[in-house]
C-alpha atoms as a PDB file:
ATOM      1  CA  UNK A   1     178.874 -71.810   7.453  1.00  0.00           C
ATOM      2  CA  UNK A   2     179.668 -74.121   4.293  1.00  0.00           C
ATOM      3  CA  UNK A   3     179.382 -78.130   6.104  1.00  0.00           C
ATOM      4  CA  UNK A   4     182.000 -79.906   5.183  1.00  0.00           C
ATOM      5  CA  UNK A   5     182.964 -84.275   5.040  1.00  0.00           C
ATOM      6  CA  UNK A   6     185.470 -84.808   7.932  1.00  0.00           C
ATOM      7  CA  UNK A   7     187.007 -87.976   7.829  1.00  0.00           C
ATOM      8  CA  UNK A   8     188.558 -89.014  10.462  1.00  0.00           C
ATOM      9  CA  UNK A   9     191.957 -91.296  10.809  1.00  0.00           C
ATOM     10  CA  UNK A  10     193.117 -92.773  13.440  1.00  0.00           C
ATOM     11  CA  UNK A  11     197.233 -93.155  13.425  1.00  0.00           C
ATOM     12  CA  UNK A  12     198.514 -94.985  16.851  1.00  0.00           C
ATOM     13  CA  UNK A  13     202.028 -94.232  15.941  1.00  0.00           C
ATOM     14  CA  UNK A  14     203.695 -94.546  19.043  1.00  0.00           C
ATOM     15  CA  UNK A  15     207.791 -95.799  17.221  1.00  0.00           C
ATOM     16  CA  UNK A  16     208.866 -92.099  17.164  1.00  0.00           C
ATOM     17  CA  UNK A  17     210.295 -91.756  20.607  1.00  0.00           C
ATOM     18  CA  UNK A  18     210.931 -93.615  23.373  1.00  0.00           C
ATOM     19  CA  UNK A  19     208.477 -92.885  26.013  1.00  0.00           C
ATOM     20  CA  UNK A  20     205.462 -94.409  25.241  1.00  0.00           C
ATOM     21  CA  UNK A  21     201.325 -93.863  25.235  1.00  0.00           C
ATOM     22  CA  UNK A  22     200.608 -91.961  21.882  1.00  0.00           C
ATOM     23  CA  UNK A  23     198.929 -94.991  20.449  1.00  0.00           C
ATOM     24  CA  UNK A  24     196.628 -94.162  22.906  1.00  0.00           C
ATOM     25  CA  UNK A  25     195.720 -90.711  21.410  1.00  0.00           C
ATOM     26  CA  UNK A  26     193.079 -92.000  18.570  1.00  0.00           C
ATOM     27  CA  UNK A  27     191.306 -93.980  21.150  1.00  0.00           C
ATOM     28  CA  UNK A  28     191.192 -90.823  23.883  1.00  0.00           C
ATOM     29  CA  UNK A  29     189.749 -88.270  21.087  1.00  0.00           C
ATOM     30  CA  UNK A  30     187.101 -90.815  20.326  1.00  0.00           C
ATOM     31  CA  UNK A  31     186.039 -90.930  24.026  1.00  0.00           C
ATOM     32  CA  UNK A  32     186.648 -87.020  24.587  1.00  0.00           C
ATOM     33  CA  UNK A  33     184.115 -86.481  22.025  1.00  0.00           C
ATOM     34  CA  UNK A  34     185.628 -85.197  18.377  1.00  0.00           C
ATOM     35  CA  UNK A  35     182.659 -87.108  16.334  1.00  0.00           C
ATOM     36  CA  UNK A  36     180.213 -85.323  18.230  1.00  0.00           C
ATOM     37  CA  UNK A  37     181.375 -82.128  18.437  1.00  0.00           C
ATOM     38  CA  UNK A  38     181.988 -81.967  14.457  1.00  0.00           C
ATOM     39  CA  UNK A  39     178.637 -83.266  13.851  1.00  0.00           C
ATOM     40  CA  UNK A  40     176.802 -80.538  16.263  1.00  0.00           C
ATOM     41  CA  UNK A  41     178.513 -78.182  14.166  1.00  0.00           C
ATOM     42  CA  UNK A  42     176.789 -79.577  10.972  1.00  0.00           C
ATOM     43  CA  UNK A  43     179.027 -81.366   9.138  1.00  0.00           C
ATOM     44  CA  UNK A  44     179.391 -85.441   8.575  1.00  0.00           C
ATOM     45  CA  UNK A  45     181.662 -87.217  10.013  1.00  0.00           C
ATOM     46  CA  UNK A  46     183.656 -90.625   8.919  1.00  0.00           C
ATOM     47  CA  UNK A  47     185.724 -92.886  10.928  1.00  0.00           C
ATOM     48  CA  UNK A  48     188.010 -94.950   8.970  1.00  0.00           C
ATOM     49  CA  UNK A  49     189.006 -96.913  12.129  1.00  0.00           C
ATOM     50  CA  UNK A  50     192.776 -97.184  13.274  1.00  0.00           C
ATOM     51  CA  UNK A  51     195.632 -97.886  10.385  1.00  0.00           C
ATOM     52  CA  UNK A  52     198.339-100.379  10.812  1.00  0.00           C
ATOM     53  CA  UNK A  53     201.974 -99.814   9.823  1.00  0.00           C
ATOM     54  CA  UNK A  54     203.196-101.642   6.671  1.00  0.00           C
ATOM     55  CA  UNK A  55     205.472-104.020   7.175  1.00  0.00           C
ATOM     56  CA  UNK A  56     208.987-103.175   5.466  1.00  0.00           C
ATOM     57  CA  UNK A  57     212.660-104.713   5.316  1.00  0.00           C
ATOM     58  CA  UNK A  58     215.633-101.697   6.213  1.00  0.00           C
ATOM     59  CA  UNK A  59     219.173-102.283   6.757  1.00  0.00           C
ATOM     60  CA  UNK A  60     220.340-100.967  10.598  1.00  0.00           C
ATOM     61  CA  UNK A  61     221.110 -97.114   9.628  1.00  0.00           C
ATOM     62  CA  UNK A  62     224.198 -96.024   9.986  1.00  0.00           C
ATOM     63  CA  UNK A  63     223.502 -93.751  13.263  1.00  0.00           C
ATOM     64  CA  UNK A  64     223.201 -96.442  15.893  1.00  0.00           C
ATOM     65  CA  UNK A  65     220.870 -93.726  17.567  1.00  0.00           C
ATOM     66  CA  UNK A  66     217.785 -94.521  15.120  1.00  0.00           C
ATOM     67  CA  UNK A  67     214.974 -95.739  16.956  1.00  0.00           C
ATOM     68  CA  UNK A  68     212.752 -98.178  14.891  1.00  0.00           C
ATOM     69  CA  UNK A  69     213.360 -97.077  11.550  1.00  0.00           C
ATOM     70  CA  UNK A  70     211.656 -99.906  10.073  1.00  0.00           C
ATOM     71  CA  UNK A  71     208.064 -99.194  11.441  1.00  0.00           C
ATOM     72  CA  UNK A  72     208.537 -95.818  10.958  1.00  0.00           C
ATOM     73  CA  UNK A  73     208.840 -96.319   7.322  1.00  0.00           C
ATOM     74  CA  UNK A  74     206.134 -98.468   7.416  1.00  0.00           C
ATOM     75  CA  UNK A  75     203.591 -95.660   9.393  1.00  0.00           C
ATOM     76  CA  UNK A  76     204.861 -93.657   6.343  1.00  0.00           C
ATOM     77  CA  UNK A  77     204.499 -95.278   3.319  1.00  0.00           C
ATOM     78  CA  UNK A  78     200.737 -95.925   4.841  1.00  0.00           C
ATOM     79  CA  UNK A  79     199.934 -92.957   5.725  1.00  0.00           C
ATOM     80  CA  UNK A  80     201.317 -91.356   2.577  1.00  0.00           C
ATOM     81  CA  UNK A  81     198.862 -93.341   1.033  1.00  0.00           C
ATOM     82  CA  UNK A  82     195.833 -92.770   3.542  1.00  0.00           C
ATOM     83  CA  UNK A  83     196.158 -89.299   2.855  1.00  0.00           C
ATOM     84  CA  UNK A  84     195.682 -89.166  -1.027  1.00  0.00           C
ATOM     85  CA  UNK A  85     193.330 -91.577  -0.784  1.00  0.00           C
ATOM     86  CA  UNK A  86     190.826 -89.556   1.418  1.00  0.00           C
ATOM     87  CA  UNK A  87     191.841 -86.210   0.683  1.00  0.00           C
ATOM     88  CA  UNK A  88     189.246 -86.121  -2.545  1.00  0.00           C
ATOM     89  CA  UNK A  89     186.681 -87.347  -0.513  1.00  0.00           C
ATOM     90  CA  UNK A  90     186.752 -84.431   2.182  1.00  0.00           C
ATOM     91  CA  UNK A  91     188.861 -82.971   5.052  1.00  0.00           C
ATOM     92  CA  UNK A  92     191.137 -86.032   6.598  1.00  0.00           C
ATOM     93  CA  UNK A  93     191.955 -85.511  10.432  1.00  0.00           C
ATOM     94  CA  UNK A  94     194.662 -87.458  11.318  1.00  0.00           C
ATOM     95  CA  UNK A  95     193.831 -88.545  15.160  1.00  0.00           C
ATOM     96  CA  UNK A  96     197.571 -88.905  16.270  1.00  0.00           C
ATOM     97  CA  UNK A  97     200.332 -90.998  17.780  1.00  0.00           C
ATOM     98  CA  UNK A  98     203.462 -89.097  17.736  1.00  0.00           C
ATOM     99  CA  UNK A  99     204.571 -86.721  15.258  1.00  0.00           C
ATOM    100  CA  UNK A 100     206.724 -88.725  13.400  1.00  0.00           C
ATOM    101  CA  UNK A 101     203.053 -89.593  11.489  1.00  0.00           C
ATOM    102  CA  UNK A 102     203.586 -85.937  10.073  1.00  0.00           C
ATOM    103  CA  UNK A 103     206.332 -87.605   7.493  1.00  0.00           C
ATOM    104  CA  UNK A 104     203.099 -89.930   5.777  1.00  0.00           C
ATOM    105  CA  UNK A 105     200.243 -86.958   6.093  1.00  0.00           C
ATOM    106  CA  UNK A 106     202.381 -84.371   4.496  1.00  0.00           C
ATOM    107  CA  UNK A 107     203.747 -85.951   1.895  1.00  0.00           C
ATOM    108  CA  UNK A 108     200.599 -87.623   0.880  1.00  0.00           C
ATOM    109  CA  UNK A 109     198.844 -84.476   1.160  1.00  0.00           C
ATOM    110  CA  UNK A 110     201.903 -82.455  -0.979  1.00  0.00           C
ATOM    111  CA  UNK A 111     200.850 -85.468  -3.859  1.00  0.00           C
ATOM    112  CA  UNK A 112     197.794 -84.492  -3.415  1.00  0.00           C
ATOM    113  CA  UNK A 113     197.807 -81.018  -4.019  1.00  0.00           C
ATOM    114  CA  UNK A 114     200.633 -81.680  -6.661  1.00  0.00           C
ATOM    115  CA  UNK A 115     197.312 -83.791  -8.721  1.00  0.00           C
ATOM    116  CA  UNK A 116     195.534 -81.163  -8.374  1.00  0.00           C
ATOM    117  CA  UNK A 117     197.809 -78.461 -10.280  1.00  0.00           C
ATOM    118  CA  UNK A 118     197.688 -76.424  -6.429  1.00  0.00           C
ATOM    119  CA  UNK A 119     200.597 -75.410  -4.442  1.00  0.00           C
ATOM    120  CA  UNK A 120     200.973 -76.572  -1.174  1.00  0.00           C
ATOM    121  CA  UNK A 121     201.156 -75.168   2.463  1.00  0.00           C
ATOM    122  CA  UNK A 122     202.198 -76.407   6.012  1.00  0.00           C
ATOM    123  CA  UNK A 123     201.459 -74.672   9.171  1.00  0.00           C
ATOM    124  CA  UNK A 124     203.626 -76.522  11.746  1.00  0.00           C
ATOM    125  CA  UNK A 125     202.035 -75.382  15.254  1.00  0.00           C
ATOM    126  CA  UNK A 126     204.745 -76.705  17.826  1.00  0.00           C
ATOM    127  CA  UNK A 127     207.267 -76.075  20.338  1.00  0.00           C
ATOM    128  CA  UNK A 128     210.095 -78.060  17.946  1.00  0.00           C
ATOM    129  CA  UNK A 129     211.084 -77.893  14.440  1.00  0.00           C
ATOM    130  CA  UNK A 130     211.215 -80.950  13.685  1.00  0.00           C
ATOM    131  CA  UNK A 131     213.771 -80.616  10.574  1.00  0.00           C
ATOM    132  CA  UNK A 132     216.385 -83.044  11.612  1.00  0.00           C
ATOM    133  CA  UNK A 133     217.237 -86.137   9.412  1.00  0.00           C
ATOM    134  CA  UNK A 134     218.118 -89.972  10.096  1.00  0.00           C
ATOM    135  CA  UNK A 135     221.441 -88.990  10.246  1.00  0.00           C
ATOM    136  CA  UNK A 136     221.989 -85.628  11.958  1.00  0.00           C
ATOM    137  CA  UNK A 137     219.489 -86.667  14.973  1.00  0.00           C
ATOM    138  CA  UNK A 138     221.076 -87.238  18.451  1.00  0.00           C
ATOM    139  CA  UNK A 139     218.325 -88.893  19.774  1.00  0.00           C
ATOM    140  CA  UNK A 140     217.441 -91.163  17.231  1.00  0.00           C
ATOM    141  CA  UNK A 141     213.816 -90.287  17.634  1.00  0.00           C
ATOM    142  CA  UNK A 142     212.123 -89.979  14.124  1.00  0.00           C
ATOM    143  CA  UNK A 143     209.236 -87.445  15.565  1.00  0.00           C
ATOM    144  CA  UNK A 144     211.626 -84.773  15.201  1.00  0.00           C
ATOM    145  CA  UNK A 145     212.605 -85.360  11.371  1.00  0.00           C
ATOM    146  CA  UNK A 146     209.151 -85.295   8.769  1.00  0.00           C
ATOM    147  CA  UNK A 147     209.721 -81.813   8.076  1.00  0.00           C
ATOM    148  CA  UNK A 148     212.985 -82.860   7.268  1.00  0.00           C
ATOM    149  CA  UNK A 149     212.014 -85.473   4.612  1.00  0.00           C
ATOM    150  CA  UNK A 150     209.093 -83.824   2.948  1.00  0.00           C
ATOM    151  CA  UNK A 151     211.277 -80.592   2.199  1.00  0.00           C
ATOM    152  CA  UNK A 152     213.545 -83.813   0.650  1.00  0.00           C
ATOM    153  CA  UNK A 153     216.827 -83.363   2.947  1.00  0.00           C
ATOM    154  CA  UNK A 154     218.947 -85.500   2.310  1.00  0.00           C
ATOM    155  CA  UNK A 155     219.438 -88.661   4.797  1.00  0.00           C
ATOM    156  CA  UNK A 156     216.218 -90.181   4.024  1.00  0.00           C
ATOM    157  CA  UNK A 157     217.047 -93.285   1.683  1.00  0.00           C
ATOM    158  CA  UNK A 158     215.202 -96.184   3.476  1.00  0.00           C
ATOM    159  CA  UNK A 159     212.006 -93.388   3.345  1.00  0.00           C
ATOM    160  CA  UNK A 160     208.937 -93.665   0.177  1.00  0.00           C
ATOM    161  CA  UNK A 161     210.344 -91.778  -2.443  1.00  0.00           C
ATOM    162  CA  UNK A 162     207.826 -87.990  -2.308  1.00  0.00           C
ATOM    163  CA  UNK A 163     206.000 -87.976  -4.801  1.00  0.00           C
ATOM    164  CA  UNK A 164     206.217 -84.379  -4.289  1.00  0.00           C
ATOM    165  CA  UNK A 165     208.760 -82.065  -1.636  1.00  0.00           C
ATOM    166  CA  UNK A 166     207.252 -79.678   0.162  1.00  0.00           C
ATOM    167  CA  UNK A 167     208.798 -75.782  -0.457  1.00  0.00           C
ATOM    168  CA  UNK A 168     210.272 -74.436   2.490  1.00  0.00           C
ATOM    169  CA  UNK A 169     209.028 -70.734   1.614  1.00  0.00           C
ATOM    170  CA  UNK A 170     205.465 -72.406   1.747  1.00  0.00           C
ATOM    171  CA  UNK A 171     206.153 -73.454   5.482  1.00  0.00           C
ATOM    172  CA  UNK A 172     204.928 -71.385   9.049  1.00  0.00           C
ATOM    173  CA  UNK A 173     206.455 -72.531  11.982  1.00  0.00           C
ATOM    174  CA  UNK A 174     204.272 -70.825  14.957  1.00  0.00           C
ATOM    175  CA  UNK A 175     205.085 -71.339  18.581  1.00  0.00           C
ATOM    176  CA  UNK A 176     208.761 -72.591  18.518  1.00  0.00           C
ATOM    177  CA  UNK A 177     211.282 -72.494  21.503  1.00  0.00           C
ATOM    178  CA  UNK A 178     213.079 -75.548  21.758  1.00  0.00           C
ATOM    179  CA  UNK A 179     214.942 -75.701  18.563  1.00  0.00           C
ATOM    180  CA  UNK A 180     218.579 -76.706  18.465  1.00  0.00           C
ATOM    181  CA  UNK A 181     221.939 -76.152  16.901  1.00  0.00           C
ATOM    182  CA  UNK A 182     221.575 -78.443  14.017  1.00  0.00           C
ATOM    183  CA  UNK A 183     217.952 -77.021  13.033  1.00  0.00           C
ATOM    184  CA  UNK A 184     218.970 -73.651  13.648  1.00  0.00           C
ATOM    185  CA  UNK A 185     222.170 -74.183  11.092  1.00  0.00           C
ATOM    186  CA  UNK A 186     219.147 -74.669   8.496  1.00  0.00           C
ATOM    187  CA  UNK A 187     216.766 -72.962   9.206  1.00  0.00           C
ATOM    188  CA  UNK A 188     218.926 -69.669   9.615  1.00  0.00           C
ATOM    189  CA  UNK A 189     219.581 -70.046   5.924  1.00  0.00           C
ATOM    190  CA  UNK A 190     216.383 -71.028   4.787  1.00  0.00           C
ATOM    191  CA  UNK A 191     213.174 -69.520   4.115  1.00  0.00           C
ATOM    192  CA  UNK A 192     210.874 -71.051   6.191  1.00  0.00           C
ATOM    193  CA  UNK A 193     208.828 -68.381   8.150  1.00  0.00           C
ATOM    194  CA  UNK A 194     209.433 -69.239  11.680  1.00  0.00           C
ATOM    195  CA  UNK A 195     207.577 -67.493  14.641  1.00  0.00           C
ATOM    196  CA  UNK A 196     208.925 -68.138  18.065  1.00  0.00           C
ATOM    197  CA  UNK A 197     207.067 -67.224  21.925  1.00  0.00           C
ATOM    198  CA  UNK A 198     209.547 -64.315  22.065  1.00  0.00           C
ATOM    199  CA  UNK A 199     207.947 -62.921  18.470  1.00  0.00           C
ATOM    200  CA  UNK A 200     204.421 -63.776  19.699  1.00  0.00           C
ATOM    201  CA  UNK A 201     204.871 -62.345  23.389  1.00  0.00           C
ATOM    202  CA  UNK A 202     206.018 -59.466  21.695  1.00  0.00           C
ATOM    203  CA  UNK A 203     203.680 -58.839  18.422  1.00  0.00           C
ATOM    204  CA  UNK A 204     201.109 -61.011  18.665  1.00  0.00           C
ATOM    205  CA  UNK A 205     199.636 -64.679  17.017  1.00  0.00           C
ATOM    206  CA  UNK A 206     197.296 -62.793  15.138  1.00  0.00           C
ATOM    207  CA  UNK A 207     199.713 -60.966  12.545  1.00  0.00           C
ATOM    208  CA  UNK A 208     202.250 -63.430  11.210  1.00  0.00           C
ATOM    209  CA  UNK A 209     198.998 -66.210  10.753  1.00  0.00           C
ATOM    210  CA  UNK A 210     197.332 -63.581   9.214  1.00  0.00           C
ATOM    211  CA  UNK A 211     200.464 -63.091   7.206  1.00  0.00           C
ATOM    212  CA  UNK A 212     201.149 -66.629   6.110  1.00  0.00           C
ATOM    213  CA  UNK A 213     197.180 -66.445   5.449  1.00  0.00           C
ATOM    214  CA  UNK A 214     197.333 -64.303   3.180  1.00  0.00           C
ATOM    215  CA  UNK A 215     200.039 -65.698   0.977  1.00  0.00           C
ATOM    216  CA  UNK A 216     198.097 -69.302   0.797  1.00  0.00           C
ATOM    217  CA  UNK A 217     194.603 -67.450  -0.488  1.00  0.00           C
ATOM    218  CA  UNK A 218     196.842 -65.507  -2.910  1.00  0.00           C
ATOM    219  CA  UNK A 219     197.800 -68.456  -4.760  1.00  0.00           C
ATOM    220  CA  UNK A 220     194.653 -70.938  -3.802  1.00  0.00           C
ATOM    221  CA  UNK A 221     197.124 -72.693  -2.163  1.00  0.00           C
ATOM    222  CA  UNK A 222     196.071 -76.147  -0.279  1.00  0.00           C
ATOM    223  CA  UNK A 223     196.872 -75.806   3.709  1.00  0.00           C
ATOM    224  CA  UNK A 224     197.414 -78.396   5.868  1.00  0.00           C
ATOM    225  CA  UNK A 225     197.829 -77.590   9.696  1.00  0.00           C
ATOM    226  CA  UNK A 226     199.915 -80.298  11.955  1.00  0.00           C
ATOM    227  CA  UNK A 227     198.834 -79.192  15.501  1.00  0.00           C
ATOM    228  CA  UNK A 228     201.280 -80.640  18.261  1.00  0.00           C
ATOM    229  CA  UNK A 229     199.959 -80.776  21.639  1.00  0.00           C
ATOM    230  CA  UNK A 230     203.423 -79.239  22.904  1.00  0.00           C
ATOM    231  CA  UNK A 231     202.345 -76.240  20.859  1.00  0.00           C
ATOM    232  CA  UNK A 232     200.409 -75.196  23.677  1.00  0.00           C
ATOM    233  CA  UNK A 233     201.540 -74.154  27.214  1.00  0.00           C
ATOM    234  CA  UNK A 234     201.706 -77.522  29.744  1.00  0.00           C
ATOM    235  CA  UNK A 235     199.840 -75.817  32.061  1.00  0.00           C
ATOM    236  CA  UNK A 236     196.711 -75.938  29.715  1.00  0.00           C
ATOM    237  CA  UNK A 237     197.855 -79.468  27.667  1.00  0.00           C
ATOM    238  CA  UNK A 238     200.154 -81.214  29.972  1.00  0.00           C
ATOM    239  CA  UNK A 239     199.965 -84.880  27.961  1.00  0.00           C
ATOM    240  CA  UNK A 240     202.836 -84.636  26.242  1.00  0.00           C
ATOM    241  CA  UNK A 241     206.195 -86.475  27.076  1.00  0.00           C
ATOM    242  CA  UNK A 242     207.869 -83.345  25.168  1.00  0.00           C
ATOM    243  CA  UNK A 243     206.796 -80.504  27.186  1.00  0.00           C
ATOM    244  CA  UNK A 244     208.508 -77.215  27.130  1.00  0.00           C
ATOM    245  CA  UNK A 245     206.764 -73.998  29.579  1.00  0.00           C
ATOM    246  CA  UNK A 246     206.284 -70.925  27.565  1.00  0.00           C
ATOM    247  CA  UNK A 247     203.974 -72.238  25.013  1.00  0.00           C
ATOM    248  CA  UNK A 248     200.471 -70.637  23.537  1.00  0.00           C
ATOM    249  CA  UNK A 249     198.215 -70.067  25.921  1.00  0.00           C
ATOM    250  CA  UNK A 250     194.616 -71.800  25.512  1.00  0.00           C
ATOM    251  CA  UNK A 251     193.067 -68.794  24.084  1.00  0.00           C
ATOM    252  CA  UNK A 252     195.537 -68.204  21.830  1.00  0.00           C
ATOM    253  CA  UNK A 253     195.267 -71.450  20.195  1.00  0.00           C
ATOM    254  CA  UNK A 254     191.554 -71.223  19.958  1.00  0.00           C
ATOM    255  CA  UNK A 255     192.351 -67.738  18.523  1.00  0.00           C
ATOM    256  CA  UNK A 256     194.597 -69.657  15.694  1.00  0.00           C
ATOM    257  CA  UNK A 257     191.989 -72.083  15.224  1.00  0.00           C
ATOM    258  CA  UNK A 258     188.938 -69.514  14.514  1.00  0.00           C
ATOM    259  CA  UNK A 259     191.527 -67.932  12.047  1.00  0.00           C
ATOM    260  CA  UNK A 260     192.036 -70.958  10.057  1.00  0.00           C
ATOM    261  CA  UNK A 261     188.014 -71.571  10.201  1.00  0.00           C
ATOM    262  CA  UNK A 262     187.538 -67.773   8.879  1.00  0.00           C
ATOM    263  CA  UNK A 263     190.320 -68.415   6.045  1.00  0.00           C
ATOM    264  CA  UNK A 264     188.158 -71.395   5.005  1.00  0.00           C
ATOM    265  CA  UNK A 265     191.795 -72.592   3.574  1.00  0.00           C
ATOM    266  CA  UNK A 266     192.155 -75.458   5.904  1.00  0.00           C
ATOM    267  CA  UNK A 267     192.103 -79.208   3.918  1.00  0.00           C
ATOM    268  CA  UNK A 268     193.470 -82.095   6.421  1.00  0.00           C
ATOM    269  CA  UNK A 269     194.758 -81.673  10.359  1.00  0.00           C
ATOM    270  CA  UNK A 270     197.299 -83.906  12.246  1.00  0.00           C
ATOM    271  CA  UNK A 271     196.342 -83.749  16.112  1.00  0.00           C
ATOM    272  CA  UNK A 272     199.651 -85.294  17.124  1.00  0.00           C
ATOM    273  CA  UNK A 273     201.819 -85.927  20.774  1.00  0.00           C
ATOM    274  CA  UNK A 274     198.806 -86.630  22.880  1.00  0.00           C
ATOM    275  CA  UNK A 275     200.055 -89.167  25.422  1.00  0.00           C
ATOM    276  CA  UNK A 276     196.689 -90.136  27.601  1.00  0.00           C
ATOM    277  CA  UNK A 277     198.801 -92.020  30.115  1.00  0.00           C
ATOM    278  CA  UNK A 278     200.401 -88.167  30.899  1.00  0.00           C
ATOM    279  CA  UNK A 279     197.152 -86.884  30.845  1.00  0.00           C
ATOM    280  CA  UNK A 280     194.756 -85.085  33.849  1.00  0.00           C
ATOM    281  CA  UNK A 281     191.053 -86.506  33.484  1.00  0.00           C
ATOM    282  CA  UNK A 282     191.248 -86.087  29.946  1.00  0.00           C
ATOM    283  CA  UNK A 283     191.610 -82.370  30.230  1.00  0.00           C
ATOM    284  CA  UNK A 284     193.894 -82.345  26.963  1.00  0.00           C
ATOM    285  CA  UNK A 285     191.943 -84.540  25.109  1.00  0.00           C
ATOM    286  CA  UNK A 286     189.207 -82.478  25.714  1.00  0.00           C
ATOM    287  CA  UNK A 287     191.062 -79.437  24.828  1.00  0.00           C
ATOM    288  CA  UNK A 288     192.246 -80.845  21.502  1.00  0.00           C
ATOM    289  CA  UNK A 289     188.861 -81.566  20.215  1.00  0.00           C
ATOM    290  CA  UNK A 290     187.651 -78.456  21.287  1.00  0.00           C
ATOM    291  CA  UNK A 291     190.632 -76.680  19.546  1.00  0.00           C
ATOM    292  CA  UNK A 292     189.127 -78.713  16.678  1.00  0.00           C
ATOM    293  CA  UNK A 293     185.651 -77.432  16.669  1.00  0.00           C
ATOM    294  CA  UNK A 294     186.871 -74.187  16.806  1.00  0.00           C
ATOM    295  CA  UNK A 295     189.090 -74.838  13.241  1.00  0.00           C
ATOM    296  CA  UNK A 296     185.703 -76.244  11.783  1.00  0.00           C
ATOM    297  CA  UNK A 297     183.322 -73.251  12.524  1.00  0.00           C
ATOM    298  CA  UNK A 298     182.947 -72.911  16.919  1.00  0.00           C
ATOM    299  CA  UNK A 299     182.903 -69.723  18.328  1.00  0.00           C
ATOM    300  CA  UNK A 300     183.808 -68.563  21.680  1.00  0.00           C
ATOM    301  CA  UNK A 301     180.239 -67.280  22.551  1.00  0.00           C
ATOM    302  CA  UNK A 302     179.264 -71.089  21.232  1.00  0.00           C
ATOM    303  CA  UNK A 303     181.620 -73.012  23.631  1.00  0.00           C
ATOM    304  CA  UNK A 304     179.791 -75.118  26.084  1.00  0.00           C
ATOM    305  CA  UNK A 305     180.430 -74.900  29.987  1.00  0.00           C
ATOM    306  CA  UNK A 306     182.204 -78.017  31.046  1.00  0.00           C
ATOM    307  CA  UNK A 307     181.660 -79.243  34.393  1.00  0.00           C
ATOM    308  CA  UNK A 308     184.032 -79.210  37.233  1.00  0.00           C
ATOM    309  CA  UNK A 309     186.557 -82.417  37.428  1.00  0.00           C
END
């Protein structure tokens, strides 16, 4: 197995949504272990410490909805700039806050590849779409719009300008089943290549990954995976304040994980949503960084025997 430079990057963006406790999460994957269980797999491991939001001026948007605009900009513009600078230096993980951090990572990652003459991929592992914009969001809560800016919808003017948008044809949604109307109105016309639990109860996870696999290694295409913790059933990761029943089972996301380690195609990772405060005894934590190992080289004979909570 090829040992790779993980660098690690903690985001305790927690201005998203309105329940609180993902700026937690880069703190509670320290203590569950994801230094260690990198390094026992052989690589190195760096830990740039937490990151602080810049501080930016916007006017009060127009939808009276929008919750903290201004330090979600901020979380943006830093992590947009986080990402390109570590991405030369090795794989960045991206130890999430909620998944509004997704609109920095991406797009700095998209620049990245863009510098690098490669085209870029997103796998979006999570129950949501996340495609709304500032203005077409009910809620007002940012985590559900980066994949709406870094595919450059419109709505988006307070936002960094993208160095580079992010093709929709080069997105995989796996795992969706709380999308609504608005998303579906563009997604139904677009060509992202979504994969609902209905598609995966019925075919599989291993096909359409292997699929969307395919098409990155094709073209040498940089991947970068944004793992939600509502991706997986909340029976197996219930700290999440967005949980929706039906999701991927543990082994299957283990199963997507090993896939991504066998592609050897896999260049930064957002672990985002993980609330500790929702948490059981860290069993999510836990499961995240084991999820983890498994993307950088673990195997299910290799998995160690926890003990009993």
């Amino acid at each position: 197995m090829e040992k790779k430079h993980i660098i690690l990057i903690g985001a305790p963006v927690d201005c998203g949504k309105r329940t609180r406790g993902c700026l937690m999460g880069p703190d509670a994957y320290r203590t569950a272990g994801i230094s260690e269980a990198i390094t026992a797999l052989g690589h190195t491991v760096a830990d740039r410490g937490n990151l602080a939001p810049a501080h930016v001026d916007v006017p009060q948007h127009g939808n009276a909805q929008v919750y903290k605009l201004a330090e979600n900009v901020g979380w943006t513009q830093t992590l947009m700039a986080a990402a390109q600078d570590a991405a030369p230096e090795g794989i960045p993980i991206f130890l999430g806050g909620d998944h509004a951090l997704a609109a920095g990572t991406v797009a700095g990652m998209a620049a990245y590849a863009a510098s690098q003459n490669r085209p870029f991929f997103l796998l979006w592992l999570d129950a949501h779409s996340d495609i709304h914009t500032p203005d077409t969001t009910d809620t007002g809560n940012l985590h559900g719009t980066p994949v709406g800016y870094v595919t450059g919808r419109a709505g988006f003017v307070d936002y960094p300008p993208l160095p580079a948008t992010v093709d929709p044809a080069h997105i995989c949604m796996i795992g969706l089943r709380s999308v609504d109307d608005a998303e579906h109105a563009v997604l139904d016309d677009g060509d992202v290549t979504l994969v609902d639990m209905r598609k995966i109860d019925e075919d599989g996870i291993r096909a359409p990954l292997a699929g969307f696999l395919d098409r990155v290694a094709q073209v040498n295409g940089l991947l970068h995976v944004s793992l939600d913790v509502d991706f997986l059933d909340p029976s197996a990761a219930p700290a999440v304040g967005t949980t929706v029943p039906g999701g991927a089972t543990e082994r299957e996301g283990h199963l997507v994980m090993e896939m991504l380690s066998d592609s050897g195609l896999v260049s930064s990772l957002d672990l985002v949503e993980l609330n500790p405060f929702l948490d059981e005894r860290g069993k999510t934590a836990t499961l995240m960084v084991d999820l983890t190992a498994s993307l950088l080289g673990r195997r299910v004979f290799d998995r160690p025997t926890r003990r009993s909570l």
